[in-house]
Protein backbone atom coordinates (compact mmCIF):
# COMPACT_ATOMS: atom_id res chain seq x y z
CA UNK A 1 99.13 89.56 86.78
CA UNK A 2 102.95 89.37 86.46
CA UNK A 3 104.65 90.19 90.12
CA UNK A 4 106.52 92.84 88.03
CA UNK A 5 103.47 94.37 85.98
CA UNK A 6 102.17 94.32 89.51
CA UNK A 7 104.91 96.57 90.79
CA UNK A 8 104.98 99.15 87.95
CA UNK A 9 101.42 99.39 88.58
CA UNK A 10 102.03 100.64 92.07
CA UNK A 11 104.25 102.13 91.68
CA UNK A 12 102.78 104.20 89.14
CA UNK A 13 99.43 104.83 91.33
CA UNK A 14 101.70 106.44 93.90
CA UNK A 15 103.36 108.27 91.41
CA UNK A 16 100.20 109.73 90.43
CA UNK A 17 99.26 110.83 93.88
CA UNK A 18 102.32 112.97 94.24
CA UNK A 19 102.26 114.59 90.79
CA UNK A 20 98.49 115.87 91.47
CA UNK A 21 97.71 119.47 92.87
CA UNK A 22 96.86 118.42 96.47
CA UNK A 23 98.91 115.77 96.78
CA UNK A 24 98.91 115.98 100.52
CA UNK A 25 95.18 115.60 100.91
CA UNK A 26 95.40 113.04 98.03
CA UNK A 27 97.69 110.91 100.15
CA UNK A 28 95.70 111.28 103.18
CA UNK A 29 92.71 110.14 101.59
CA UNK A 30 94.39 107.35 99.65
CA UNK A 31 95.79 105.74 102.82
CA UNK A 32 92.92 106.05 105.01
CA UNK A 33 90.67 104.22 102.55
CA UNK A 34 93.08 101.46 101.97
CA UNK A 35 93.48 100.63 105.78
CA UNK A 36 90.06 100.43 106.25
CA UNK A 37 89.97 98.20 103.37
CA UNK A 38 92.83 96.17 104.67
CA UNK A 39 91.52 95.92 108.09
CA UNK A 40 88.21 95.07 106.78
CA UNK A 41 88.89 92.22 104.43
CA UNK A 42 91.33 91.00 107.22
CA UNK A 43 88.67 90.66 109.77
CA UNK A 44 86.52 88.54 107.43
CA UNK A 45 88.86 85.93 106.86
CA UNK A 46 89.83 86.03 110.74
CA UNK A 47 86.29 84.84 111.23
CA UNK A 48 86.00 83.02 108.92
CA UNK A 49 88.87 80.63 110.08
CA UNK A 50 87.45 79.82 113.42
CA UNK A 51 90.51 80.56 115.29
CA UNK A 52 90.37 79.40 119.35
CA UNK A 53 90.06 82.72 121.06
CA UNK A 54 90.59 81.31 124.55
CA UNK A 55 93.54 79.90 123.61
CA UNK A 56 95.27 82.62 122.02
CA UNK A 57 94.29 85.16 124.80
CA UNK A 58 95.69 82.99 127.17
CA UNK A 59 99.04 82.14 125.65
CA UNK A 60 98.94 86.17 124.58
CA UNK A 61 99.83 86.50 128.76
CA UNK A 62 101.47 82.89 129.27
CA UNK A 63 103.38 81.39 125.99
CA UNK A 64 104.65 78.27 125.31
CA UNK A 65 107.26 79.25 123.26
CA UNK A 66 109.15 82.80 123.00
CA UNK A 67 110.90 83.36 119.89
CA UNK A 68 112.75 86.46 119.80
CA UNK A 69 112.67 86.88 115.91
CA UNK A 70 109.31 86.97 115.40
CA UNK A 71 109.12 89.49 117.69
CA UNK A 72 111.53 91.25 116.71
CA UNK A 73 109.80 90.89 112.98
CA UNK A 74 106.73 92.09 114.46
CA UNK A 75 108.17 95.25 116.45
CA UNK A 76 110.10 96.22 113.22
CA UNK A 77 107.41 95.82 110.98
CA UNK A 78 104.48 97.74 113.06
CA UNK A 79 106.39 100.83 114.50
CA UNK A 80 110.16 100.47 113.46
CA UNK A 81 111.82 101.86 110.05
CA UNK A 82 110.02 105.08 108.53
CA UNK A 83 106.84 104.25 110.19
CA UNK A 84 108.02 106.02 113.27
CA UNK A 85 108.67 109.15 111.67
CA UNK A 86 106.09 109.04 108.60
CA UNK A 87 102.84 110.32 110.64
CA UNK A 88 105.37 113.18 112.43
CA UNK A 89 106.56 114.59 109.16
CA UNK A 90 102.77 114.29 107.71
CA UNK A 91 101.85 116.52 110.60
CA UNK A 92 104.41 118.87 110.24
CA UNK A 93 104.21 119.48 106.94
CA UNK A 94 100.18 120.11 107.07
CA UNK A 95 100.80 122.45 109.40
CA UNK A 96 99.57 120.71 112.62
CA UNK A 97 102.49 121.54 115.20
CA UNK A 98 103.33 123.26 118.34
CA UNK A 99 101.65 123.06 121.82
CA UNK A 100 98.49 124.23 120.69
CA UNK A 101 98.21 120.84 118.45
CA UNK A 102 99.21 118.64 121.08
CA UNK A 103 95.56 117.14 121.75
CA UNK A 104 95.35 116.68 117.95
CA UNK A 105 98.59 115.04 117.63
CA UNK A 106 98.30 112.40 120.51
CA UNK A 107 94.49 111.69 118.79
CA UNK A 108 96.58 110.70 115.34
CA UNK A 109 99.24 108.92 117.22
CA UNK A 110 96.80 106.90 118.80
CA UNK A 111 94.57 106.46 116.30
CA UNK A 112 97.62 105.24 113.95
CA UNK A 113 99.07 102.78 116.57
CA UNK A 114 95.20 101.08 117.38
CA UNK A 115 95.03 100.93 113.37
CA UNK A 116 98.22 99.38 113.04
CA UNK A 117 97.63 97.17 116.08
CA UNK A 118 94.51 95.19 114.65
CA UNK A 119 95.54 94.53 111.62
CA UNK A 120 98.08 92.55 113.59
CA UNK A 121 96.20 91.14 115.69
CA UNK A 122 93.20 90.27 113.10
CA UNK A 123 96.14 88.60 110.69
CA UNK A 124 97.10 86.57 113.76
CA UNK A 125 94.17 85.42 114.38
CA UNK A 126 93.44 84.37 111.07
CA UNK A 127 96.67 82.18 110.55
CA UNK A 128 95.77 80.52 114.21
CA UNK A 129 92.88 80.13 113.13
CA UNK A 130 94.28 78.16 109.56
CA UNK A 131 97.21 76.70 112.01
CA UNK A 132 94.95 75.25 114.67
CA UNK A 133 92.67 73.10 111.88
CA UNK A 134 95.68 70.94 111.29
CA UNK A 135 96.04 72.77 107.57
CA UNK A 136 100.10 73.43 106.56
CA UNK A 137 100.58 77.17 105.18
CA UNK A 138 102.70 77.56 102.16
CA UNK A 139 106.60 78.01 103.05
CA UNK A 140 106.86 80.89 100.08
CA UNK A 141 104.20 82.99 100.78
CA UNK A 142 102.42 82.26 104.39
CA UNK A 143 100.17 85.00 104.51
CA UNK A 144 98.73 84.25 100.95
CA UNK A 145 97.99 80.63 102.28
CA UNK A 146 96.62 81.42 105.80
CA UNK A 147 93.70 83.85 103.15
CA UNK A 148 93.62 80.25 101.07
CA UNK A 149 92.94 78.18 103.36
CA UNK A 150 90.37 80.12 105.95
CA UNK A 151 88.24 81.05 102.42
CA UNK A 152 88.96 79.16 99.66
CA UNK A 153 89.51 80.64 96.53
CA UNK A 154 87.63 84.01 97.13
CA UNK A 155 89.97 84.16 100.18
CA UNK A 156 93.23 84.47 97.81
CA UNK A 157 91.91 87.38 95.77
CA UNK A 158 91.08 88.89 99.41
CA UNK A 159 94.56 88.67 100.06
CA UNK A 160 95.69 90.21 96.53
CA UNK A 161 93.58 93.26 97.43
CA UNK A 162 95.13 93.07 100.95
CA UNK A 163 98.51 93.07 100.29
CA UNK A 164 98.42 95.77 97.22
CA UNK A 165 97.00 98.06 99.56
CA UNK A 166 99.60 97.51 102.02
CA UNK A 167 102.17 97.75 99.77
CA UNK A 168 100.86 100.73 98.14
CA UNK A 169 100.57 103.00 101.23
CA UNK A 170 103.83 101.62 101.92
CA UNK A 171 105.27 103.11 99.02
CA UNK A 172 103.48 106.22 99.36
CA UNK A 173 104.29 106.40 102.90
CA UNK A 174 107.93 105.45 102.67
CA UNK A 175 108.88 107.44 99.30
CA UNK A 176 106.95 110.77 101.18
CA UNK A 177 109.00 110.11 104.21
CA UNK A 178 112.30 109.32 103.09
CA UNK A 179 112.30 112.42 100.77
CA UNK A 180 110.91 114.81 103.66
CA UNK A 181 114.35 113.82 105.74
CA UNK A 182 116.19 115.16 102.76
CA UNK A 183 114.40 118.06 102.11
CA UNK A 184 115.46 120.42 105.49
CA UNK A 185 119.24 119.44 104.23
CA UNK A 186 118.86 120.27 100.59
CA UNK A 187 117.00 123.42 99.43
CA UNK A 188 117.33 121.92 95.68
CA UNK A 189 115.29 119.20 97.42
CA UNK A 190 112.79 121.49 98.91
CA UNK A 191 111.87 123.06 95.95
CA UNK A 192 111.53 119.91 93.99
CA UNK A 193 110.23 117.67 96.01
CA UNK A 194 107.79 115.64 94.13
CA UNK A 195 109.86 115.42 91.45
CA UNK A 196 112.42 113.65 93.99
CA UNK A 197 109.86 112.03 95.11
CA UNK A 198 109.21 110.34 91.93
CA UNK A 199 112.64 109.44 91.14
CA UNK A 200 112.75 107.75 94.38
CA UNK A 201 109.84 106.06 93.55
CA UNK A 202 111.01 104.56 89.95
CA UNK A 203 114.86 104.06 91.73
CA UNK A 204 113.02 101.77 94.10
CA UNK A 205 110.90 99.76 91.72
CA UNK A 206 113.66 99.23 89.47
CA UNK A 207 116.21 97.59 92.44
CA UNK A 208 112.67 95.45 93.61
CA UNK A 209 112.30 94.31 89.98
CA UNK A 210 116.22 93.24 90.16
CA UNK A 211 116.09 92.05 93.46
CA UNK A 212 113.11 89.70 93.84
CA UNK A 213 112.38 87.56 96.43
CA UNK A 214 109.96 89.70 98.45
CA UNK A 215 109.04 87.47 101.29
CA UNK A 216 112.95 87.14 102.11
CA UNK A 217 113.35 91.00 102.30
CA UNK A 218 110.14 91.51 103.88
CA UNK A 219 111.15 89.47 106.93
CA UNK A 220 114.69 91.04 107.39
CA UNK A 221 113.46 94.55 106.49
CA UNK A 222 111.32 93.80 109.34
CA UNK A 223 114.12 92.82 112.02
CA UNK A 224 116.61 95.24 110.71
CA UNK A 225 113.69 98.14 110.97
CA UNK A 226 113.63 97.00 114.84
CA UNK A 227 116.97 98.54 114.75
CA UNK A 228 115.34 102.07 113.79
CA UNK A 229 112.79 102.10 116.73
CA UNK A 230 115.34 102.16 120.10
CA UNK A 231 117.33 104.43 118.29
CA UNK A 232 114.90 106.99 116.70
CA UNK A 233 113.37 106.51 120.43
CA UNK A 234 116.41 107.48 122.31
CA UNK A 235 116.68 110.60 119.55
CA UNK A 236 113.31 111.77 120.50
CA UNK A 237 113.11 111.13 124.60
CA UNK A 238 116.60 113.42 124.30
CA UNK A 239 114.77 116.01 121.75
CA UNK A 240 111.37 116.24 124.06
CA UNK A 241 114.04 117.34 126.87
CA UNK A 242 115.71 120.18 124.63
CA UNK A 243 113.95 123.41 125.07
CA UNK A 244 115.44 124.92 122.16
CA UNK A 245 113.97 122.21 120.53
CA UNK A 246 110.41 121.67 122.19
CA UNK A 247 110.28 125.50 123.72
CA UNK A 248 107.57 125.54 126.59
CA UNK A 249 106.38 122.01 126.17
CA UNK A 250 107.02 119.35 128.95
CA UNK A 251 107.23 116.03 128.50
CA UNK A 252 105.71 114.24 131.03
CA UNK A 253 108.30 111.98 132.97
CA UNK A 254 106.18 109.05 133.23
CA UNK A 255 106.00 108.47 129.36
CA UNK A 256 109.75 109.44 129.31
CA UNK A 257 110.37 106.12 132.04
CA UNK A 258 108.30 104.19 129.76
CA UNK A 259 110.22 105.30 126.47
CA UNK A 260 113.92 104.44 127.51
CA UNK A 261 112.63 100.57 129.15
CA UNK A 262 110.89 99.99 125.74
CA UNK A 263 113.95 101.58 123.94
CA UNK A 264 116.08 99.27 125.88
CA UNK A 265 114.44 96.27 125.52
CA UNK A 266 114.00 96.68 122.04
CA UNK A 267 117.79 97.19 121.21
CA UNK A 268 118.89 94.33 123.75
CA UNK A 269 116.52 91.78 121.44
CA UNK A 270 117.90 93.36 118.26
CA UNK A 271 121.44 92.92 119.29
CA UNK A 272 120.48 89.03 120.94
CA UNK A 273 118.61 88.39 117.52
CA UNK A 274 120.58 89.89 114.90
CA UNK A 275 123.98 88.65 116.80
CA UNK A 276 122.64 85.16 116.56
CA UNK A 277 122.45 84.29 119.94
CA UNK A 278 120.47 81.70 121.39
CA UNK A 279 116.89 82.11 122.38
């Protein structure tokens, strides 16, 4: 299928989870299935790829090599941009807020960041796997090769269904998210939601269809979303403190320690990375 037939057809599945009665619970559902799916189909070609597990647990702790923009990549795709708010405005919107929550919240934080986390680390392994047979991925689409290579021809439609799903609950995820900041400034918004939704939706296709080159604007949505994280951080460590904001809830100080060193770290490698300095 055409890369742009392939993008009106997203687009137009998550259209039609927003224009249905329970859209919410439709979106839930949608996205859990798919990341199961996605983590999956993942961990089948990791195996299948053989990569050295010794090896990449040690050089996990002791590298060889540090290179700031992969991880800078990484960080911004896993938790920066509108992942970091898209599971908070879920929540809120279903209802599940307040103190009494708390339990249930941390439980979908968690569960979201473990999720999140082994996909990573299952796609990793995988391309080490590829990587450490001596096989060369493809410079315009890497991930597509590293599927290739570990399982032949089976392995690439793998990776179709892979990547549609993640770039389906992506678009759900990121459409839902984006409008939901808009809608406690606008009350036009509030009321129409979906249908802004929508238009969002068909504004974004259309620029992707102009655009092109997704691999390019992956990777620097990716370091530029590493941007989002110590800042939407900072926002919240200073919000969790505010008890007009947060009322009788403490946050402990331990995680609040914890939250500015990441926060700073994080922006001192996006300013090193994105400034161009040297590794």
């Amino acid at each position: 299928m055409p890369v742009a037939a392939g993008a009106l057809f997203s687009a137009g599945v998550a259209v039609a989870l927003f224009v249905v009665k329970e859209a919410g619970r439709a979106m839930d559902r949608f996205v859990r299935a798919l990341g199961l799916l996605m983590i999956a189909l993942t961990a089948y070609v990791a195996i299948a790829a053989r990569p050295p597990l010794a090896e990449a647990a040690l050089r996990s702790v002791r590298p060889e090599q540090v290179d700031l923009f992969a991880i800078l990549t990484l960080v911004g795709g896993t938790v920066g941009g509108y992942i970091t708010f898209a599971g908070g405005h879920r929540l809120v919107d279903a209802g599940v807020c307040g103190v009494g929550h708390l339990p249930q919240v941390m439980r979908a934080a968690a569960g979201g960041i473990l999720a999140t986390g082994a996909m990573r680390v299952l796609l990793f392994l995988a391309a080490l796997g590829v990587v450490a047979q001596g096989l060369l991925l493809d410079a315009a689409n890497p991930p597509a090769s590293v599927f290739r290579l570990a399982a032949g021809e089976p392995g690439s439609r793998l990776f179709g269904i892979v990547m549609w799903a993640a770039a389906t609950t992506s678009i759900v995820g990121a459409s839902y998210t984006s409008v939901s900041f808009l809608r406690t400034l606008a009350p036009a918004v509030e009321r129409h939601h979906r249908i802004v939704i929508v238009l969002f939706i068909a504004i974004s296709t259309a620029a992707f269809l102009v655009v092109g080159r997704p691999v390019r604007v992956l990777i620097l949505a990716g370091a530029v979303n590493a941007l989002v994280l110590p800042l939407g951080l900072s926002v919240m460590l200073i919000a969790a403190h505010r008890r007009a904001i947060v009322g009788t809830y403490r946050h402990p100080r331990w995680l609040t320690a914890f939250g500015a060193v990441t926060a700073g770290l994080t922006l001192m490698l996006a300013i090193r990375v994105l400034a161009g300095w040297p590794s």
